[in-house]
N, C-alpha and C. Protein backbone atom coordinates (compact mmCIF):
# COMPACT_ATOMS: atom_id res chain seq x y z
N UNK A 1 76.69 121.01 263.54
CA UNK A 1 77.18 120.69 264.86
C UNK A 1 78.62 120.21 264.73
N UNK A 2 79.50 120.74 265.38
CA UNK A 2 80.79 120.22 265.02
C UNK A 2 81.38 118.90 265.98
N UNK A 3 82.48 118.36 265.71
CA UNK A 3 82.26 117.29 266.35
C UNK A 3 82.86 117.16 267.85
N UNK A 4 83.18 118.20 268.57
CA UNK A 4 83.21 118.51 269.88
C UNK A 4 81.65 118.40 270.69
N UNK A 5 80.95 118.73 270.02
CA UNK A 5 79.27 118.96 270.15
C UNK A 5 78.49 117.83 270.71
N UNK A 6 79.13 117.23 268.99
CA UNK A 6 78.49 115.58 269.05
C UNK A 6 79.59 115.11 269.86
N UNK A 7 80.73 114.67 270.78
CA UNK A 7 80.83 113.80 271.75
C UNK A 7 80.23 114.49 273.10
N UNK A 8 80.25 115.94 273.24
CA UNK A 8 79.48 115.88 274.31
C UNK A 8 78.02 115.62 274.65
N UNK A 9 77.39 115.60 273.35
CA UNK A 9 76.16 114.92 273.80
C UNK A 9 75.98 113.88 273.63
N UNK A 10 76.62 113.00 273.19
CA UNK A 10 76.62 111.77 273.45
C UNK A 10 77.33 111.21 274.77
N UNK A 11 77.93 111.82 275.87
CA UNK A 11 78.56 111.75 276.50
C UNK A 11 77.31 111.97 277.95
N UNK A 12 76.67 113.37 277.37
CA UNK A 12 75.39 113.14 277.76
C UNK A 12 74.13 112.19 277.92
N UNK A 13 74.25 111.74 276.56
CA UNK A 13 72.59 110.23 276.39
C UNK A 13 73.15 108.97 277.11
N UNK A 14 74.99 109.13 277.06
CA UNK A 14 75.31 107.66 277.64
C UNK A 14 75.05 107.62 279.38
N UNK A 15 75.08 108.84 280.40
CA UNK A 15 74.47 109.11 281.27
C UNK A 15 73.29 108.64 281.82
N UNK A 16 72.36 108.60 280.89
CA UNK A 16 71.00 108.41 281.45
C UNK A 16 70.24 107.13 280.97
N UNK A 17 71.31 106.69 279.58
CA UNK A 17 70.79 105.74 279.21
C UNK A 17 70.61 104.71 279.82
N UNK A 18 69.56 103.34 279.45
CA UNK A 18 69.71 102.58 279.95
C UNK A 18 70.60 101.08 279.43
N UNK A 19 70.36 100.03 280.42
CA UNK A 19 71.41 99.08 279.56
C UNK A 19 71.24 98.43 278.49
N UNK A 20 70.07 98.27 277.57
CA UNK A 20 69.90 98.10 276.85
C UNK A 20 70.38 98.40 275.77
N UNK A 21 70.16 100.41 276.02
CA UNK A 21 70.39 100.98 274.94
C UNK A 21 72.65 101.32 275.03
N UNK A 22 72.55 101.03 276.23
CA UNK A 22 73.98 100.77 276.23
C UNK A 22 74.71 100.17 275.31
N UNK A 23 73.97 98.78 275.65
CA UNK A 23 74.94 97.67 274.94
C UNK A 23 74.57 97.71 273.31
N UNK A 24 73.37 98.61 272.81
CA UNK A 24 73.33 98.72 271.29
C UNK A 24 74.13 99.73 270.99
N UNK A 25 74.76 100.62 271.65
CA UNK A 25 75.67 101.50 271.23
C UNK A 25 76.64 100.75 271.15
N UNK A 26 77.49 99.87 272.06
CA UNK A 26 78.33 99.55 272.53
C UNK A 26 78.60 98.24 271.18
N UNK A 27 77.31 97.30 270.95
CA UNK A 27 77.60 96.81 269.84
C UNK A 27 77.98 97.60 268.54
N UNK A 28 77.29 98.33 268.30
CA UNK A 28 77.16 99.02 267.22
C UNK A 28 78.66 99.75 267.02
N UNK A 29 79.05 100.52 267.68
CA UNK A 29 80.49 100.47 267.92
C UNK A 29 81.62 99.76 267.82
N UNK A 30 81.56 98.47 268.06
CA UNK A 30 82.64 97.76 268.15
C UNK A 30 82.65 96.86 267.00
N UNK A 31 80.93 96.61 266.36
CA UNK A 31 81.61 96.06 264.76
C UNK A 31 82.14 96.94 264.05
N UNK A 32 81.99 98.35 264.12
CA UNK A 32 82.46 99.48 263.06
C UNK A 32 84.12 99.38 263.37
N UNK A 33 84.65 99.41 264.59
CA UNK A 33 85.62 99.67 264.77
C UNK A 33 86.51 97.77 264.31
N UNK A 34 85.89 96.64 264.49
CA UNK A 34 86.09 95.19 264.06
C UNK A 34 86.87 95.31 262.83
N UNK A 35 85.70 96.11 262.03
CA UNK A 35 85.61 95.91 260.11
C UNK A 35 86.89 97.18 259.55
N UNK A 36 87.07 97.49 260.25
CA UNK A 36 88.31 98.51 259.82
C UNK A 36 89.18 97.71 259.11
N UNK A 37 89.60 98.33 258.09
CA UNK A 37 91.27 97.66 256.86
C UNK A 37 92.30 97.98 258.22
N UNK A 38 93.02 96.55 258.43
CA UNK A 38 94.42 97.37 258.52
C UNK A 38 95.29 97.31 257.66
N UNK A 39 95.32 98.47 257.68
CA UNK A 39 96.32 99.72 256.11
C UNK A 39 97.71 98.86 256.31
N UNK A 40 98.06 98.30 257.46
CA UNK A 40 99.89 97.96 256.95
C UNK A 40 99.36 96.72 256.77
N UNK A 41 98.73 95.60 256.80
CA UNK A 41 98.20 94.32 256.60
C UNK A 41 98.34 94.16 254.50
N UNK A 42 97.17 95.52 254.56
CA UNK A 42 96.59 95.84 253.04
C UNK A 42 97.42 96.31 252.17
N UNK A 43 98.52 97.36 252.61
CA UNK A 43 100.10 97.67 252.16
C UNK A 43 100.94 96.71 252.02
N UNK A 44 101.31 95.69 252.35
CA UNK A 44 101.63 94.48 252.13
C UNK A 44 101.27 93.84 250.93
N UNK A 45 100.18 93.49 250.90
CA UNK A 45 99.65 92.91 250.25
C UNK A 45 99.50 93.56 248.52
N UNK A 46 99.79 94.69 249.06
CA UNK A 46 100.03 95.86 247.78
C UNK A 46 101.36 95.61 246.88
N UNK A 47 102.04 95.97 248.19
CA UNK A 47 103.50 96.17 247.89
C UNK A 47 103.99 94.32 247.03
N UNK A 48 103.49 93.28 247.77
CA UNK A 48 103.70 92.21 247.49
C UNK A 48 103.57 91.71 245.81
N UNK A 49 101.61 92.27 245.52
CA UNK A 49 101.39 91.82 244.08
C UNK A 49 102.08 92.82 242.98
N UNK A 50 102.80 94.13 244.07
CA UNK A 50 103.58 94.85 242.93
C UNK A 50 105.04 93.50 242.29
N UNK A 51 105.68 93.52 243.34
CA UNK A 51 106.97 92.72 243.03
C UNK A 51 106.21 91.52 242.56
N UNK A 52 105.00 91.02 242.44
CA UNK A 52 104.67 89.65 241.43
C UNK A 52 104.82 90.06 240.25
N UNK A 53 104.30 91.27 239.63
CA UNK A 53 103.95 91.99 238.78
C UNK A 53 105.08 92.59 237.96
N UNK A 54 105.81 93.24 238.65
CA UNK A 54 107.20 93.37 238.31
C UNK A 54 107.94 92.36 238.09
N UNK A 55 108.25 90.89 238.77
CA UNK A 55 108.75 89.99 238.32
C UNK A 55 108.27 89.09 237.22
N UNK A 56 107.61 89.66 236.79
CA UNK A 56 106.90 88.60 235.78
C UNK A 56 106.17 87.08 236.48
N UNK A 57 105.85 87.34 237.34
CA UNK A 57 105.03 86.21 237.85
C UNK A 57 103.76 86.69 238.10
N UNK A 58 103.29 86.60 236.70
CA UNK A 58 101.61 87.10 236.74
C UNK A 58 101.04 86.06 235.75
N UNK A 59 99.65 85.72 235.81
CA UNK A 59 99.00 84.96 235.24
C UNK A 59 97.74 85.61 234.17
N UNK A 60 98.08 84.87 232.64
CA UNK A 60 97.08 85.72 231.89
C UNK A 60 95.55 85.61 232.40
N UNK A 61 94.45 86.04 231.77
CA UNK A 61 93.03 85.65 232.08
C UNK A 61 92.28 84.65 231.51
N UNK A 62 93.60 83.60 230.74
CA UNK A 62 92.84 82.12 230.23
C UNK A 62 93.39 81.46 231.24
N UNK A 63 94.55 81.73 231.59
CA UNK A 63 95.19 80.98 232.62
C UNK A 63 94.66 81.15 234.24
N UNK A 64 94.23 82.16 234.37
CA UNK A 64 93.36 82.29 235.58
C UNK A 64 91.87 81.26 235.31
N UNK A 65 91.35 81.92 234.65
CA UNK A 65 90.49 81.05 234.29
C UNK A 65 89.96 79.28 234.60
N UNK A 66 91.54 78.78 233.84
CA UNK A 66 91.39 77.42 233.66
C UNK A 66 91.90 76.78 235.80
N UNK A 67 92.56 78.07 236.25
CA UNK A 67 93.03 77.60 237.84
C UNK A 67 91.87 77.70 238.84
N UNK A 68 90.67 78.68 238.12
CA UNK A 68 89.37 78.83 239.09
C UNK A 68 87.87 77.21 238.45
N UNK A 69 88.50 77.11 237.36
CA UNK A 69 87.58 76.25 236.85
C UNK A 69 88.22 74.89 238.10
N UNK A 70 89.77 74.41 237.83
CA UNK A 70 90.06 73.52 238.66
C UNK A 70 89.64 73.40 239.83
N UNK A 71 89.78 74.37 240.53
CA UNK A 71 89.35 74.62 242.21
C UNK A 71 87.70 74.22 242.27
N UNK A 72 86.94 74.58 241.52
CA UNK A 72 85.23 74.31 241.65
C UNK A 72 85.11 72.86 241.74
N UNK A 73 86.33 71.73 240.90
CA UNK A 73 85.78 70.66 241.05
C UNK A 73 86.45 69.60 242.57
């Protein structure tokens, strides 16, 4: 079924449905669309630990280590 198909029949069930089954579409929908990455947020954040990385401001894995042990207490 291609996906011209599937919005018209769904375009169809939302027609007749009732409100119940409304608002479980309607939820169901709007956490999917909630939980989305935003890509320039996440690009940032990319671009950012590159230039840590490149500047030499990176931390070995004893030194990580001993900064996650601190935080627990």
């Amino acid at each position: 079924m291609s996906t011209i198909d599937i919005k018209e029949k769904i375009q169809d069930y939302l027609e007749i449905a009732d409100d119940n089954i409304l608002e479980a579409i309607y939820t169901l929908l709007s956490s999917n669309v909630d939980h989305k990455i935003d890509i320039e947020a996440y690009n940032k954040d990319i671009d950012e630990s590159l230039e840590d990385y490149k500047s030499g401001n990176v931390y070995t894995s004893d030194e990580m280590k001993k900064m996650v042990a601190g935080w627990k207490k």
